[in-house]
C-alpha atoms as a PDB file:
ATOM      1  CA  UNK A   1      27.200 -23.431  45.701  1.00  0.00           C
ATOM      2  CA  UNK A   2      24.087 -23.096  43.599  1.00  0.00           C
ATOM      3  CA  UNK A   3      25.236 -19.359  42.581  1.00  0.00           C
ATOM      4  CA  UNK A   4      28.422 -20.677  41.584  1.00  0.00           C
ATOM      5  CA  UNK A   5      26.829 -23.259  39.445  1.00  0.00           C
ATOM      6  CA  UNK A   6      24.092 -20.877  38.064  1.00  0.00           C
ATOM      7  CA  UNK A   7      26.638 -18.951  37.350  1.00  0.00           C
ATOM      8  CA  UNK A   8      28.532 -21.413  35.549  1.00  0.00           C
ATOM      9  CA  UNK A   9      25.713 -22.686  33.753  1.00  0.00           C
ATOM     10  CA  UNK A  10      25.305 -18.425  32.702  1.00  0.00           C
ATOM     11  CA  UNK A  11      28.339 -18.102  31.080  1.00  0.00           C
ATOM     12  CA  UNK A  12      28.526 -21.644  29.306  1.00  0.00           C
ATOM     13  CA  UNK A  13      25.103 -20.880  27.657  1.00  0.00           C
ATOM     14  CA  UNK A  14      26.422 -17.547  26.709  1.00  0.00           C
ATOM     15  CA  UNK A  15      29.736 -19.086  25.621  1.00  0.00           C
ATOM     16  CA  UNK A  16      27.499 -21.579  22.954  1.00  0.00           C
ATOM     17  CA  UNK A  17      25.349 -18.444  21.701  1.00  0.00           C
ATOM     18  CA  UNK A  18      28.142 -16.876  20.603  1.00  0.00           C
ATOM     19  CA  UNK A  19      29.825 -19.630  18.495  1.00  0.00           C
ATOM     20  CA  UNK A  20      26.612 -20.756  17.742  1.00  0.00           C
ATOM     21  CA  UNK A  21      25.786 -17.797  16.188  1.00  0.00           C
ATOM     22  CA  UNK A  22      29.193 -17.439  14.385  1.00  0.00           C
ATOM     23  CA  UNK A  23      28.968 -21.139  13.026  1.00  0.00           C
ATOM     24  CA  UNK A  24      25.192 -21.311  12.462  1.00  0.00           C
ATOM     25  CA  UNK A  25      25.716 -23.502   9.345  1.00  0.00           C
ATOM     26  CA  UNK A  26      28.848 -25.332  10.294  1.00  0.00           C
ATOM     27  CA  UNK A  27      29.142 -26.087  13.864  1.00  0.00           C
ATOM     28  CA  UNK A  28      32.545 -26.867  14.877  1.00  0.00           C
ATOM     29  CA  UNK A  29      34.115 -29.820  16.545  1.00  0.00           C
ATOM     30  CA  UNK A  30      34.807 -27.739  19.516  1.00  0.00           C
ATOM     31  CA  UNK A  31      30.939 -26.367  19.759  1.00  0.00           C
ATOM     32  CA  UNK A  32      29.949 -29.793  19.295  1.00  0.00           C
ATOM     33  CA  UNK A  33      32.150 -31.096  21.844  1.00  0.00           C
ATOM     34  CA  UNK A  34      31.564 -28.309  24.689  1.00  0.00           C
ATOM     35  CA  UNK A  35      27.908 -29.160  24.497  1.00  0.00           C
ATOM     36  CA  UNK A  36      28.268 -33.314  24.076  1.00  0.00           C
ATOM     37  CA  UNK A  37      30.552 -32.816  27.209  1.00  0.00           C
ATOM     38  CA  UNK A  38      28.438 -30.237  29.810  1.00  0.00           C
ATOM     39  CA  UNK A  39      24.787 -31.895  28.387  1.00  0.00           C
ATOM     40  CA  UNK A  40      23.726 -32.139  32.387  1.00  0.00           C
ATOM     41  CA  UNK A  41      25.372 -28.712  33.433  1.00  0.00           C
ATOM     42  CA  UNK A  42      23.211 -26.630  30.212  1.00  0.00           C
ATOM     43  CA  UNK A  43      20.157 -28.971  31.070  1.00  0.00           C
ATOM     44  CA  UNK A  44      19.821 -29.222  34.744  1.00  0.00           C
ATOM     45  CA  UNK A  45      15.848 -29.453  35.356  1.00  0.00           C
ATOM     46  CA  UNK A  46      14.033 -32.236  34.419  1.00  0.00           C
ATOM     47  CA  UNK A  47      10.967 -31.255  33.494  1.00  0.00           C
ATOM     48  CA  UNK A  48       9.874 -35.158  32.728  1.00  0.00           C
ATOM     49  CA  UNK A  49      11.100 -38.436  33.590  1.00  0.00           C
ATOM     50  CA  UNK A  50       8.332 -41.211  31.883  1.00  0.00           C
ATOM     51  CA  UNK A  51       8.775 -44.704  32.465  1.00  0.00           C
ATOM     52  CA  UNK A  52       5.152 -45.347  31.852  1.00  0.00           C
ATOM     53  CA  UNK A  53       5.178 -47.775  34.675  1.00  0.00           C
ATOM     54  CA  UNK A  54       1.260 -47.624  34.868  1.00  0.00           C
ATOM     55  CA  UNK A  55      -0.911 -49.646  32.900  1.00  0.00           C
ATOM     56  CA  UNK A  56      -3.389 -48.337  30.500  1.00  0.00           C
ATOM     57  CA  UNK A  57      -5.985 -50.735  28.688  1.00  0.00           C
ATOM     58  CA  UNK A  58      -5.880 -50.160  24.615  1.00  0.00           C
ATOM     59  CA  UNK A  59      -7.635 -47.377  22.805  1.00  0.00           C
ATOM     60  CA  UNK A  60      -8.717 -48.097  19.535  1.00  0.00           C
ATOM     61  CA  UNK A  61      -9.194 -45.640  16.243  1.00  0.00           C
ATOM     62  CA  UNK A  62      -8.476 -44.353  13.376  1.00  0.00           C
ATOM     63  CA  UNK A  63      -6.962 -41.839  11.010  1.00  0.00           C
ATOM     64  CA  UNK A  64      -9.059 -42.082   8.419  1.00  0.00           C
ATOM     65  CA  UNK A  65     -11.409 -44.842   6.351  1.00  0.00           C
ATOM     66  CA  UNK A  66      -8.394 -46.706   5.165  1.00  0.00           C
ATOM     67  CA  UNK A  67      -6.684 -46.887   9.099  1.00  0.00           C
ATOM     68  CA  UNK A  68      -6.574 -48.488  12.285  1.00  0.00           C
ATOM     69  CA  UNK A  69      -4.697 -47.271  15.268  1.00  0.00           C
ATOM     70  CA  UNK A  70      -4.396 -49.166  18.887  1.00  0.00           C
ATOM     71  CA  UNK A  71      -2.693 -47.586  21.480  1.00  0.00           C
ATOM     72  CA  UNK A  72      -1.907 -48.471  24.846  1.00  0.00           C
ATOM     73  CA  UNK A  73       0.517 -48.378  28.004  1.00  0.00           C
ATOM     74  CA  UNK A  74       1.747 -52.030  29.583  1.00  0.00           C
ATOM     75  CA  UNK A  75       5.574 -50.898  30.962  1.00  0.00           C
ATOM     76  CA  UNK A  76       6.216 -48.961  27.221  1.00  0.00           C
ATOM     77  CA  UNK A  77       4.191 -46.783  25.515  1.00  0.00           C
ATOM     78  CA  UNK A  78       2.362 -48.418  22.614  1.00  0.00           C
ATOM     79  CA  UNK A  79       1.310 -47.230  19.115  1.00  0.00           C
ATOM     80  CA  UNK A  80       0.122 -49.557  16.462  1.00  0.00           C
ATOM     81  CA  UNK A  81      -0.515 -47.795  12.993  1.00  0.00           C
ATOM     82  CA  UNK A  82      -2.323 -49.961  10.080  1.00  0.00           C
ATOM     83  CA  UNK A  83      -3.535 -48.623   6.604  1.00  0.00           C
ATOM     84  CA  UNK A  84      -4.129 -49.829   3.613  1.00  0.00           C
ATOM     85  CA  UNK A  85      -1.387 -47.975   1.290  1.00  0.00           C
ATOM     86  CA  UNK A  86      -2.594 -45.895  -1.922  1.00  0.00           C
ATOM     87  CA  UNK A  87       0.667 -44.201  -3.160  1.00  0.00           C
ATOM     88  CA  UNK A  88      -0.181 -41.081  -2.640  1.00  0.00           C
ATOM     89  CA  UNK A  89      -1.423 -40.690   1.302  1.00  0.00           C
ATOM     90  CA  UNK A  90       1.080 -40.765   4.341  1.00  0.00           C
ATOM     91  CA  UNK A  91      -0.129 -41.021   8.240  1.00  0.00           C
ATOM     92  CA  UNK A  92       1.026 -40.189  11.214  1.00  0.00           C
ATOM     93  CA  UNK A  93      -0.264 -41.463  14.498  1.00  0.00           C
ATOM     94  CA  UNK A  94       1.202 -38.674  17.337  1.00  0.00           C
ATOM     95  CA  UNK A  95       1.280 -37.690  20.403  1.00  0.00           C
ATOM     96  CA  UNK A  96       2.207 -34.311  22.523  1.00  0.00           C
ATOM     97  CA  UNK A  97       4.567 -34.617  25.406  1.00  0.00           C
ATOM     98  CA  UNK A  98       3.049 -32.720  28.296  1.00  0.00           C
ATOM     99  CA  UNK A  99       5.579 -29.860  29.023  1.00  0.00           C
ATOM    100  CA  UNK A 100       5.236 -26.682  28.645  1.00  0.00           C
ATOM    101  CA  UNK A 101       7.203 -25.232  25.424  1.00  0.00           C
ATOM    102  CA  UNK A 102      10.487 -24.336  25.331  1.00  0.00           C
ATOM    103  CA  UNK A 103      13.450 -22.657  23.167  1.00  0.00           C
ATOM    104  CA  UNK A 104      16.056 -24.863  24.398  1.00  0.00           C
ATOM    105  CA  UNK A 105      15.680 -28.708  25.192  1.00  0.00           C
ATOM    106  CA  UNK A 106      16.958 -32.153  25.381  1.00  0.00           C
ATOM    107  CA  UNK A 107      14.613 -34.474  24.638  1.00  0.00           C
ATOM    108  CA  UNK A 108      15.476 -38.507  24.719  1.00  0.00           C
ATOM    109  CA  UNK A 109      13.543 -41.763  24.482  1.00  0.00           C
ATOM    110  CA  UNK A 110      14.235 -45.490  23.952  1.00  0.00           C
ATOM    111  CA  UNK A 111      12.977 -46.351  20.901  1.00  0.00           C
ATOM    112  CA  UNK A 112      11.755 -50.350  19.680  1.00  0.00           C
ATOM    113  CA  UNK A 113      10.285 -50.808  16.639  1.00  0.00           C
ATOM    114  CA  UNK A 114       8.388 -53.808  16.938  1.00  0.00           C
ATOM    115  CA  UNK A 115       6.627 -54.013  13.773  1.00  0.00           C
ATOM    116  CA  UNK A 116       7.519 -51.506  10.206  1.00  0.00           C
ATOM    117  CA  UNK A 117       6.194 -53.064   6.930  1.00  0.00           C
ATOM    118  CA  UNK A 118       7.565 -52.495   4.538  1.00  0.00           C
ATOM    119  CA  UNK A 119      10.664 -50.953   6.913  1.00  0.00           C
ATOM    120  CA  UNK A 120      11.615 -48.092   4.437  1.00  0.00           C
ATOM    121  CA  UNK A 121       7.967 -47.069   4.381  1.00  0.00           C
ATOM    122  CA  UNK A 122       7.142 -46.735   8.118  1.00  0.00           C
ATOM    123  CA  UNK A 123       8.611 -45.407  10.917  1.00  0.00           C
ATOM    124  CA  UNK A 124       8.810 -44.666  14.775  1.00  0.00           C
ATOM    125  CA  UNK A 125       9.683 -40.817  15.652  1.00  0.00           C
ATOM    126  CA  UNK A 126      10.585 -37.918  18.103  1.00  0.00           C
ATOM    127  CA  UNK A 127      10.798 -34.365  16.753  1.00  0.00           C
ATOM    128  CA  UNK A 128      10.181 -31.138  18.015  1.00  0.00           C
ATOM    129  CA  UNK A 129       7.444 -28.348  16.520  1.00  0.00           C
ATOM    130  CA  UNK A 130       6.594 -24.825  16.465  1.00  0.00           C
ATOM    131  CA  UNK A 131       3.477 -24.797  16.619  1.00  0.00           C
ATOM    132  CA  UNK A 132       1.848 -22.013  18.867  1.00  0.00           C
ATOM    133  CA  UNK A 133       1.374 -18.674  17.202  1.00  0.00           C
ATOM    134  CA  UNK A 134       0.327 -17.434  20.128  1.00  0.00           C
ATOM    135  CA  UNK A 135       3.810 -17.180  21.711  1.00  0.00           C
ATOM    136  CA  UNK A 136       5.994 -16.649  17.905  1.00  0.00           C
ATOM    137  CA  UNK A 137       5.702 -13.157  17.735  1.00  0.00           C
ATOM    138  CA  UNK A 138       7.858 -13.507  14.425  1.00  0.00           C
ATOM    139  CA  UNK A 139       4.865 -16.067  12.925  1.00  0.00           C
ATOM    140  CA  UNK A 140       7.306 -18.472  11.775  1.00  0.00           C
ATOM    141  CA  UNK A 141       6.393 -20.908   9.224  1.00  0.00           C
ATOM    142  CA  UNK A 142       4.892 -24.015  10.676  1.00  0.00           C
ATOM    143  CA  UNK A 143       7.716 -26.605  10.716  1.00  0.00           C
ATOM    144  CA  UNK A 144       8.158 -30.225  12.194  1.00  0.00           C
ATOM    145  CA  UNK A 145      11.530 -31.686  12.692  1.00  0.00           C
ATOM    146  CA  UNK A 146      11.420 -35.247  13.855  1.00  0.00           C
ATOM    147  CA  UNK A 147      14.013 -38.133  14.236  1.00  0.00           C
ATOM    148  CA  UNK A 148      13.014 -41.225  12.399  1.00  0.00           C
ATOM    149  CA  UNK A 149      13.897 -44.897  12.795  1.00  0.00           C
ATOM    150  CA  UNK A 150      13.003 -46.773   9.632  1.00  0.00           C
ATOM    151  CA  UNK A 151      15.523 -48.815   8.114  1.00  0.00           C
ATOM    152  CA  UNK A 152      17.960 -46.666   9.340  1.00  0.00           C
ATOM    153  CA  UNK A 153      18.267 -43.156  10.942  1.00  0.00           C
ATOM    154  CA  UNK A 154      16.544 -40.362   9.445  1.00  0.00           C
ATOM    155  CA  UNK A 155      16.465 -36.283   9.960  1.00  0.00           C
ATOM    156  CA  UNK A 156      13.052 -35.346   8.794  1.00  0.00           C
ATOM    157  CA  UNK A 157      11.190 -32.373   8.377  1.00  0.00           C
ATOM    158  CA  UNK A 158       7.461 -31.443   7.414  1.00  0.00           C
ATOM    159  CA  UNK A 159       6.493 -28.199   6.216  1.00  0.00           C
ATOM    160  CA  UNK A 160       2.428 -26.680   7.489  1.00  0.00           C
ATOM    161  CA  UNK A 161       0.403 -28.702   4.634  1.00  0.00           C
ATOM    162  CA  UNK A 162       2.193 -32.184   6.168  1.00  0.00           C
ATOM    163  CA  UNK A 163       4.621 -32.433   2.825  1.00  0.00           C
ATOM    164  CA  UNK A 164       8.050 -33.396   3.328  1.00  0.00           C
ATOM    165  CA  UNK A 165      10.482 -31.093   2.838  1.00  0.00           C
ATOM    166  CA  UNK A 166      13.748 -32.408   4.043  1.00  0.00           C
ATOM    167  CA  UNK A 167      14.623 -36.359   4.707  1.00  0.00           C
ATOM    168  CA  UNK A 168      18.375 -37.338   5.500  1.00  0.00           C
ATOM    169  CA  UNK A 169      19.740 -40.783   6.735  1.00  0.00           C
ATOM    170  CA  UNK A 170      22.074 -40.522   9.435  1.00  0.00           C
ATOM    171  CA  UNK A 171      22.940 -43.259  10.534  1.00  0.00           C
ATOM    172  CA  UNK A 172      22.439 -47.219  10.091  1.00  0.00           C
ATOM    173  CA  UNK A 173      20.466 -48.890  12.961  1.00  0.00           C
ATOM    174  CA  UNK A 174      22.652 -51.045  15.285  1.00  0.00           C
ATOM    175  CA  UNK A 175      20.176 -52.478  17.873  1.00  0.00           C
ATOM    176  CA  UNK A 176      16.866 -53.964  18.482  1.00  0.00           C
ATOM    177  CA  UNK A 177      16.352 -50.721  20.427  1.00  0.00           C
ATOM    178  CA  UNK A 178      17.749 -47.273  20.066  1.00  0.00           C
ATOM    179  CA  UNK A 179      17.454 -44.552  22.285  1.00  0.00           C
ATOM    180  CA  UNK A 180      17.333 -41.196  20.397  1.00  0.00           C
ATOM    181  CA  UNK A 181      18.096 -37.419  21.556  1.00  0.00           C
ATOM    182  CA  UNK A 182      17.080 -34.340  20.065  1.00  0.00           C
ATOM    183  CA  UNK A 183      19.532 -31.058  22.137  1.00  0.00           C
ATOM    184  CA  UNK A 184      17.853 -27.695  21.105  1.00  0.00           C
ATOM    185  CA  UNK A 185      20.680 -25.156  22.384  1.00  0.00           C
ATOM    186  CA  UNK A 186      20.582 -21.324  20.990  1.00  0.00           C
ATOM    187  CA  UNK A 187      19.193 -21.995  17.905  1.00  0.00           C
ATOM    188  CA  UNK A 188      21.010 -25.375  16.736  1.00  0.00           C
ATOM    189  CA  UNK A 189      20.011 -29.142  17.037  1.00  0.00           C
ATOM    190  CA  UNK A 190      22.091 -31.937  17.520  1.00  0.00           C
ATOM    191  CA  UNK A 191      21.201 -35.233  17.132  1.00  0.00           C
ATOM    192  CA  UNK A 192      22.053 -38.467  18.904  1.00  0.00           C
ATOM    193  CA  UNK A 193      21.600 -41.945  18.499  1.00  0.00           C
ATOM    194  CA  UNK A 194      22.745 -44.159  21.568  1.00  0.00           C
ATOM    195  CA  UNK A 195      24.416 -41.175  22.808  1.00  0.00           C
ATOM    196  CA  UNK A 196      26.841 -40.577  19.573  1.00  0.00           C
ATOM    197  CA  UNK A 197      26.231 -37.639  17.877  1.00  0.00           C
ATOM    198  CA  UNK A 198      24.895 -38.569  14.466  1.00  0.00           C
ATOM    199  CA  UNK A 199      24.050 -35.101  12.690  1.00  0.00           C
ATOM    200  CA  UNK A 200      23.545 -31.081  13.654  1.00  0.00           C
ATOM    201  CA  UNK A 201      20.776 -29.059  11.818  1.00  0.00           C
ATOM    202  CA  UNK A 202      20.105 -25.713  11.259  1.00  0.00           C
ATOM    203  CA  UNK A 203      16.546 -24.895  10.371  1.00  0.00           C
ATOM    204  CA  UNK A 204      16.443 -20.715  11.180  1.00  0.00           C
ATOM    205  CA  UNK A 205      13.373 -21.518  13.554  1.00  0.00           C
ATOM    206  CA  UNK A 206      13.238 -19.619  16.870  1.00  0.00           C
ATOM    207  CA  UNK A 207      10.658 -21.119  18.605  1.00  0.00           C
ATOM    208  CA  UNK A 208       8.937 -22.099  21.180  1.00  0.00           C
ATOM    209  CA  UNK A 209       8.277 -25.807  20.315  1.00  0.00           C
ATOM    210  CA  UNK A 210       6.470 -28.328  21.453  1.00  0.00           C
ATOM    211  CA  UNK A 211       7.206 -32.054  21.781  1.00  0.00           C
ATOM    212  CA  UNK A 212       6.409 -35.182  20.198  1.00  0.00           C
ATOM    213  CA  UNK A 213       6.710 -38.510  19.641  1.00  0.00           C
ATOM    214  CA  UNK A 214       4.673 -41.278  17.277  1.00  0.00           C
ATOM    215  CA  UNK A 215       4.243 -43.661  14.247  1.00  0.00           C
ATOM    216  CA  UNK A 216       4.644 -43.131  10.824  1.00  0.00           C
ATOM    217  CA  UNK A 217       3.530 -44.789   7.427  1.00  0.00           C
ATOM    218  CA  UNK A 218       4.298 -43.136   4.290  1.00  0.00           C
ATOM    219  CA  UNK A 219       2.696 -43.955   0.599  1.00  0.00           C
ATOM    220  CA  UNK A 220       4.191 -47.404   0.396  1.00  0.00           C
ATOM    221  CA  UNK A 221       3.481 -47.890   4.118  1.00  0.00           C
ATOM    222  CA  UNK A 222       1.333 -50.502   6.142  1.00  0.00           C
ATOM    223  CA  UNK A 223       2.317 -51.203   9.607  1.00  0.00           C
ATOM    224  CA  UNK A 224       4.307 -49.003  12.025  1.00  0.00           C
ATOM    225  CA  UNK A 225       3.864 -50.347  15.781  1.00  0.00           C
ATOM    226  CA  UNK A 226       6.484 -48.833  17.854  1.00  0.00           C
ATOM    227  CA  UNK A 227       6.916 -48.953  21.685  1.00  0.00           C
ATOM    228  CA  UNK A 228       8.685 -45.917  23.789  1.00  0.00           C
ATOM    229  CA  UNK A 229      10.219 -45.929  27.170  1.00  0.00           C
ATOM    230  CA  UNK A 230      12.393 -43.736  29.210  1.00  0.00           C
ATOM    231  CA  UNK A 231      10.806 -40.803  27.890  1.00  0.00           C
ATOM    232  CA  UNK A 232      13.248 -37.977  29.331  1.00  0.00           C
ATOM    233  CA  UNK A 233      12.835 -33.940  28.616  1.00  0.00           C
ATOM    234  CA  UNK A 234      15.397 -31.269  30.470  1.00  0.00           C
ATOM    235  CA  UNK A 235      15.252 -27.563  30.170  1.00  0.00           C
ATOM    236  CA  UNK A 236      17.885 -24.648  30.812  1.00  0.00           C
ATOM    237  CA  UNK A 237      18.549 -22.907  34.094  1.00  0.00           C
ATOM    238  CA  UNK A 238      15.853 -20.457  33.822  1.00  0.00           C
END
């Protein structure tokens, strides 16, 4: 039974290369739909299930002279992001999943933004980043892509120096909390948003990357404090 399904799980990830590769900028409806439909047969090992059900007391810090950050763990995981805005300066208050890094993912949390003032200049994120040289025998350009929830749904991507280089609504928010999903599957990302697909991107990376999740505040930005839950990352059949 377990040969039949690695075997099964062989050729469907062999099947998605191939149109991936064919369709890399336009994914079809049928790619799209083989992937949305056989998520738990391409991603059968769970490499983390987080439901941070152990209490941590708050840490307290700072970006920089004109931040505060609190973080802590009571049943969510809790980031609180103040600064005093200048126009110019944007923070982000992250942290690294611990897994090791892979080429191929799916990577989920419940999202609740408790606190974003102003909303369309502060955010709560996941996103994805290759950012080991070590193992990127190409050296790729440093490059984060992240999921954003702002006022609505945002793709996002940073270049090395920080600087955005890409930022694309989605979708509109719909509820108090939103769980978001970043799939990584031979070389394409889909994105999700209460499990409906809500964009694909294309960004010629090869990886490995490395995981994360956090709070933003951009120029404008004051407060981001954002609380995640259900923190869920599944790899390939190796």
């Amino acid at each position: 039974m377990k040969k039949q399904l690695l075997f099964m799980v062989c050729c469907l990830f062999f099947l998605m290369s191939s149109i991936f590769s064919a369709n890399a900028q336009d994914l079809s409806e049928e790619a799209i739909r083989i992937v949305n439909e056989n998520l738990d047969n391409f991603f059968p090992i769970t490499m983390l299930e987080e439901k941070y059900d152990r209490k941590a007391p708050s840490l307290f810090g700072n970006l920089g002279p004109d931040t505060a950050t609190e973080t802590n763990t009571n049943d969510t995981r809790n980031l609180l992001l103040f600064a005093n805005p200048d126009g110019v300066s944007a923070y982000g208050l992250t942290e690294k999943v611990n897994v090791r890094s892979s080429k191929n993912f799916y990577y989920s949390a419940d999202i609740t933004p408790n606190d974003l003032y102003p909303q369309s200049e502060s955010g709560c994120y996941i996103g994805y980043i290759n950012d080991n040289p070590s193992y990127n025998a190409e050296k790729e350009p440093v490059k984060t892509t992240s999921l954003v929830l702002s006022d609505a749904i945002y793709l996002e991507s940073r270049s090395d120096e920080g600087l955005v280089s890409e930022r694309k609504k989605l979708a509109d928010l719909q509820n108090p909390q939103t769980n978001l999903m970043i799939v990584r599957l031979a070389g394409e990302t889909l994105l999700f948003a209460d499990g409906e697909l809500i964009g694909t991107y294309h960004d010629e990376l090869n990886g490995p990357f490395s995981l994360r999740y956090g709070a933003v505040v951009y120029a404008e930005g004051e407060v981001a404090d954002c609380s995640f839950d259900n923190l869920t990352v599944r790899e390939v059949m190796k």
